[in-house]
C-alpha atoms as a PDB file:
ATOM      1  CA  UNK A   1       0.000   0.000   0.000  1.00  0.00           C
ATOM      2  CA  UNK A   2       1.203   3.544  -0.967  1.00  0.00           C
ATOM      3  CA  UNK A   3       1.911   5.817   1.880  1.00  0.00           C
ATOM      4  CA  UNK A   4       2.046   9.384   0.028  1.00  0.00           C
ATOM      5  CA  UNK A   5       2.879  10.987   3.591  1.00  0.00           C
ATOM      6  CA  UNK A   6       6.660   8.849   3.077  1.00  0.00           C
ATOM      7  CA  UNK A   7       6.336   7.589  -0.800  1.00  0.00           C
ATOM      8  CA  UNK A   8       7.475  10.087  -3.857  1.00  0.00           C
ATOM      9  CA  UNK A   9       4.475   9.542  -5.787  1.00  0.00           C
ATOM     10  CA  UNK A  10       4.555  10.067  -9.332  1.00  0.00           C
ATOM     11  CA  UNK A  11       2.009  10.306 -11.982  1.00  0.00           C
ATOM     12  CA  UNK A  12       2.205   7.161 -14.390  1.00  0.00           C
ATOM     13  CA  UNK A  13       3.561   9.925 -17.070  1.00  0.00           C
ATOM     14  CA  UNK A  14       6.173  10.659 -14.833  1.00  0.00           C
ATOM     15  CA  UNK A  15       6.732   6.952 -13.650  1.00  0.00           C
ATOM     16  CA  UNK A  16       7.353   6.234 -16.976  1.00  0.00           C
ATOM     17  CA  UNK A  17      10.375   8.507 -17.495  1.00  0.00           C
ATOM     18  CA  UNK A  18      11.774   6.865 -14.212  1.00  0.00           C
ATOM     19  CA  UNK A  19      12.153   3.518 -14.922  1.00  0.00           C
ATOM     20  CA  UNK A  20      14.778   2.210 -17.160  1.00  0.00           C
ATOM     21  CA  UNK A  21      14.660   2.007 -21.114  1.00  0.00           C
ATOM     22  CA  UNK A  22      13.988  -1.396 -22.398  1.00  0.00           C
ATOM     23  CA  UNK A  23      13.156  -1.623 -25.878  1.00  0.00           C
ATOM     24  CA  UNK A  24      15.185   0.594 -28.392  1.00  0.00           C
ATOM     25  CA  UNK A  25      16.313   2.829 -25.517  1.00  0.00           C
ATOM     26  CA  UNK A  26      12.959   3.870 -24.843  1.00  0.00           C
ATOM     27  CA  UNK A  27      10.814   4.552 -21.868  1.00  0.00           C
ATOM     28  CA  UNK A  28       8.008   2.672 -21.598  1.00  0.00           C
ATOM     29  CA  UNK A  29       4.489   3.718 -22.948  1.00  0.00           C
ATOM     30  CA  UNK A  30       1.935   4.233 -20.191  1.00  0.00           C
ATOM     31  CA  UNK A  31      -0.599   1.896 -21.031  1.00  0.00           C
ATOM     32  CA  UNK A  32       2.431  -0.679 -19.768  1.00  0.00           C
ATOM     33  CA  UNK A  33       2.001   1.151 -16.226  1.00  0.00           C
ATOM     34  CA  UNK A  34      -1.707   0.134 -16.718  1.00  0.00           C
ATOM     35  CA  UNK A  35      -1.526  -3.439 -17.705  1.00  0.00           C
ATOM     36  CA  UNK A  36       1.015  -3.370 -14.776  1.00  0.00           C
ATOM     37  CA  UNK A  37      -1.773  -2.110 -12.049  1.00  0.00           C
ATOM     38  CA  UNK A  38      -4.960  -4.224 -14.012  1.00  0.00           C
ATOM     39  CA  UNK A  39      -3.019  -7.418 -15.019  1.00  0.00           C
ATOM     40  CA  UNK A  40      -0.005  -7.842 -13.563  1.00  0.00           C
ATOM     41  CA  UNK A  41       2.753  -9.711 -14.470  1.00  0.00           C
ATOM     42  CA  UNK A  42       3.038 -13.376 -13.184  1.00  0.00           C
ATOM     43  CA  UNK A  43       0.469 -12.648 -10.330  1.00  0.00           C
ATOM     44  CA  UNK A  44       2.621  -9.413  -9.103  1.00  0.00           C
ATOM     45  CA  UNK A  45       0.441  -5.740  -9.704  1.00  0.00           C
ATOM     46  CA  UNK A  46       1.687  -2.665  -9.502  1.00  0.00           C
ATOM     47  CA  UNK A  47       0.778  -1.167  -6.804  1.00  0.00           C
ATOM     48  CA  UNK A  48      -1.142   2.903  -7.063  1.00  0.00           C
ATOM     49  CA  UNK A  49      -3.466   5.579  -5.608  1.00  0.00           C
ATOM     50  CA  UNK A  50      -5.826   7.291  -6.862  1.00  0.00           C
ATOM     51  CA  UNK A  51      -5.096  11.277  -6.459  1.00  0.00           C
ATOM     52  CA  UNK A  52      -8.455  13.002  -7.821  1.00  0.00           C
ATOM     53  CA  UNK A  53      -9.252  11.580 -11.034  1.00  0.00           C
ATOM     54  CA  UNK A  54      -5.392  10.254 -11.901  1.00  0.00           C
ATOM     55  CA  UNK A  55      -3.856   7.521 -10.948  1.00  0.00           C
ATOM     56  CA  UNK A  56      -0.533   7.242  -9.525  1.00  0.00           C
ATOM     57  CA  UNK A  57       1.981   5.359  -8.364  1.00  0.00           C
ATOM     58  CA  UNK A  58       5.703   6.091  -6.151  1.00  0.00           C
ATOM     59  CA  UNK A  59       9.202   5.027  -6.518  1.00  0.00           C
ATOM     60  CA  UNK A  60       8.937   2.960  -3.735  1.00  0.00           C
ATOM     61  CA  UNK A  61       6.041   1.312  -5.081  1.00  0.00           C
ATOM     62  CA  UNK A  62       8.026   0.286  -8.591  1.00  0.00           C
ATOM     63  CA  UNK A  63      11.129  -1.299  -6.568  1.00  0.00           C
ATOM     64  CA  UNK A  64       8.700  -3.321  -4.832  1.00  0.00           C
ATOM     65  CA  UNK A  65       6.963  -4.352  -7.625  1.00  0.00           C
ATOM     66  CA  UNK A  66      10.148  -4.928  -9.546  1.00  0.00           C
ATOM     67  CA  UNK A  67      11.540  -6.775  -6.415  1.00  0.00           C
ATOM     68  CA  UNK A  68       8.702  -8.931  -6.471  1.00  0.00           C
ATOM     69  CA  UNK A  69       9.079  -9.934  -9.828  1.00  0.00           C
ATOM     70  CA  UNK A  70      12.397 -11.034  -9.285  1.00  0.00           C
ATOM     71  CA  UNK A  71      11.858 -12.842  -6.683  1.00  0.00           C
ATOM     72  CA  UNK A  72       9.049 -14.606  -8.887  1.00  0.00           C
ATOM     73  CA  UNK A  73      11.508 -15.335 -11.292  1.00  0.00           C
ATOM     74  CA  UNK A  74      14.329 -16.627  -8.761  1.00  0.00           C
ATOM     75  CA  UNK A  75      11.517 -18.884  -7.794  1.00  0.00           C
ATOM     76  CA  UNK A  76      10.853 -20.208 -11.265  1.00  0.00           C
ATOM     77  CA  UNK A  77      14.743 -21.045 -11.957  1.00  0.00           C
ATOM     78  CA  UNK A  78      14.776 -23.352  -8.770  1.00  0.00           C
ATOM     79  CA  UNK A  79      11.897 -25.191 -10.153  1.00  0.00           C
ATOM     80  CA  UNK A  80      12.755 -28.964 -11.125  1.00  0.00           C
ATOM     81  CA  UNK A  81      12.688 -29.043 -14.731  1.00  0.00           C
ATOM     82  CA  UNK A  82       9.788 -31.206 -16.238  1.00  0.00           C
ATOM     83  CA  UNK A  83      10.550 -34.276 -17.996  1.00  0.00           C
ATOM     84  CA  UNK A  84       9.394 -37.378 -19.763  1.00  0.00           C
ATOM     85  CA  UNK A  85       5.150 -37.074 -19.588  1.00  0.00           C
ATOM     86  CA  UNK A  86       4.619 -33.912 -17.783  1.00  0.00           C
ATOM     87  CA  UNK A  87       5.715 -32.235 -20.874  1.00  0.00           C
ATOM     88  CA  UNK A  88       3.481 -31.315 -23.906  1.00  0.00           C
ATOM     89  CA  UNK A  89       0.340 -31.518 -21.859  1.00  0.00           C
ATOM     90  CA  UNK A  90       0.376 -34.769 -20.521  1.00  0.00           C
ATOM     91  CA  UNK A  91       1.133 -36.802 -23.668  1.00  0.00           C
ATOM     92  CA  UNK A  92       4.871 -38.741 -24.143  1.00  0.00           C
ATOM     93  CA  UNK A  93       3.937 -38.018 -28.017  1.00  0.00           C
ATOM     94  CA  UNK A  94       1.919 -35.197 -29.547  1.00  0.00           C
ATOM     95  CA  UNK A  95      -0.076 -37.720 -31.320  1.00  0.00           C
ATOM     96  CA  UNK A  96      -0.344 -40.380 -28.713  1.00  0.00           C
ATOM     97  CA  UNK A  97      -3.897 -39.512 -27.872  1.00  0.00           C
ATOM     98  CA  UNK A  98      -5.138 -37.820 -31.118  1.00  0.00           C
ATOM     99  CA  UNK A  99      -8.249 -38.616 -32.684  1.00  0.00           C
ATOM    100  CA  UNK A 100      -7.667 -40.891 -35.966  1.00  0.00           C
ATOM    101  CA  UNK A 101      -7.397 -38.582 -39.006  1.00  0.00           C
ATOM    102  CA  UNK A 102      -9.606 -39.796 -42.478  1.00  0.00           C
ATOM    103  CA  UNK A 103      -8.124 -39.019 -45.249  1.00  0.00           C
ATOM    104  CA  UNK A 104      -8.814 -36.453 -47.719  1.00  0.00           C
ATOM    105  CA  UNK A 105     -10.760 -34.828 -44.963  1.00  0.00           C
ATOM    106  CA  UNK A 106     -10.205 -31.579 -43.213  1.00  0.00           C
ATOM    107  CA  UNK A 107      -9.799 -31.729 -39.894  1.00  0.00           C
ATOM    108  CA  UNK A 108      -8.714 -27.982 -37.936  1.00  0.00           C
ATOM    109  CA  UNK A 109      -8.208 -26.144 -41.120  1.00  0.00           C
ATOM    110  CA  UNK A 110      -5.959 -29.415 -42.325  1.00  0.00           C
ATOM    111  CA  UNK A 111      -5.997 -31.374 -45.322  1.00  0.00           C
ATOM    112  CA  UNK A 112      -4.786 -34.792 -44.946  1.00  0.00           C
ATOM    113  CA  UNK A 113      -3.340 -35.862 -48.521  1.00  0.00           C
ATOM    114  CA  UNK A 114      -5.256 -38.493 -50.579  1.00  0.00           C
ATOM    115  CA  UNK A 115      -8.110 -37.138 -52.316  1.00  0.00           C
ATOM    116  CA  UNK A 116      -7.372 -33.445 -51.887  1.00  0.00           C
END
């Protein structure tokens, strides 16, 4: 929760020109600030206050949110990697479960060969 009484708060305009450049040196646009406070990124949401009719957010408030990504990501990396079955949705072999294909039909926007 942002404490503006401690926090530098910062309009998302300004927030923008305060974090770091990522793509082709520049800032990011601030619909990403938005998606960051409606969506998230893996679970983690940007954290704001509303200040009249704007919404805002602090410095404070981005290192915590880009702390908690990291740490989300720190989490993923000590993750046993998946192997044999669990990967590919539960099949050893894409096709192991499939339904059986007629030929010359369409099936999913596919023709199988044979009378197309």
């Amino acid at each position: 929760m942002i404490d503006i009484s401690t926090e530098e708060v910062l309009t998302f305009s300004e927030a923008c020109k305060r974090i770091p450049s990522r793509r082709r040196g520049k800032a990011p646009n601030i619909a990403t600030l938005y998606r960051w406070t409606n969506q998230g990124i893996r679970g983690v949401r940007l954290e704001y206050v509303m200040v009249g009719g704007t919404r805002c957010t602090s410095v404070e408030a981005l290192q915590r949110f880009f702390d908690r990504l990291t740490e989300r990501a720190e989490e993923r990396l000590l993750e046993p990697p998946l192997v044999g079955a669990d990967v590919g949705h539960g099949r050893e072999h894409p096709n192991d479960s499939a339904p059986p294909r007629t030929p010359g039909v369409h099936h999913a926007g596919r023709c199988y060969p044979q009378a197309c």
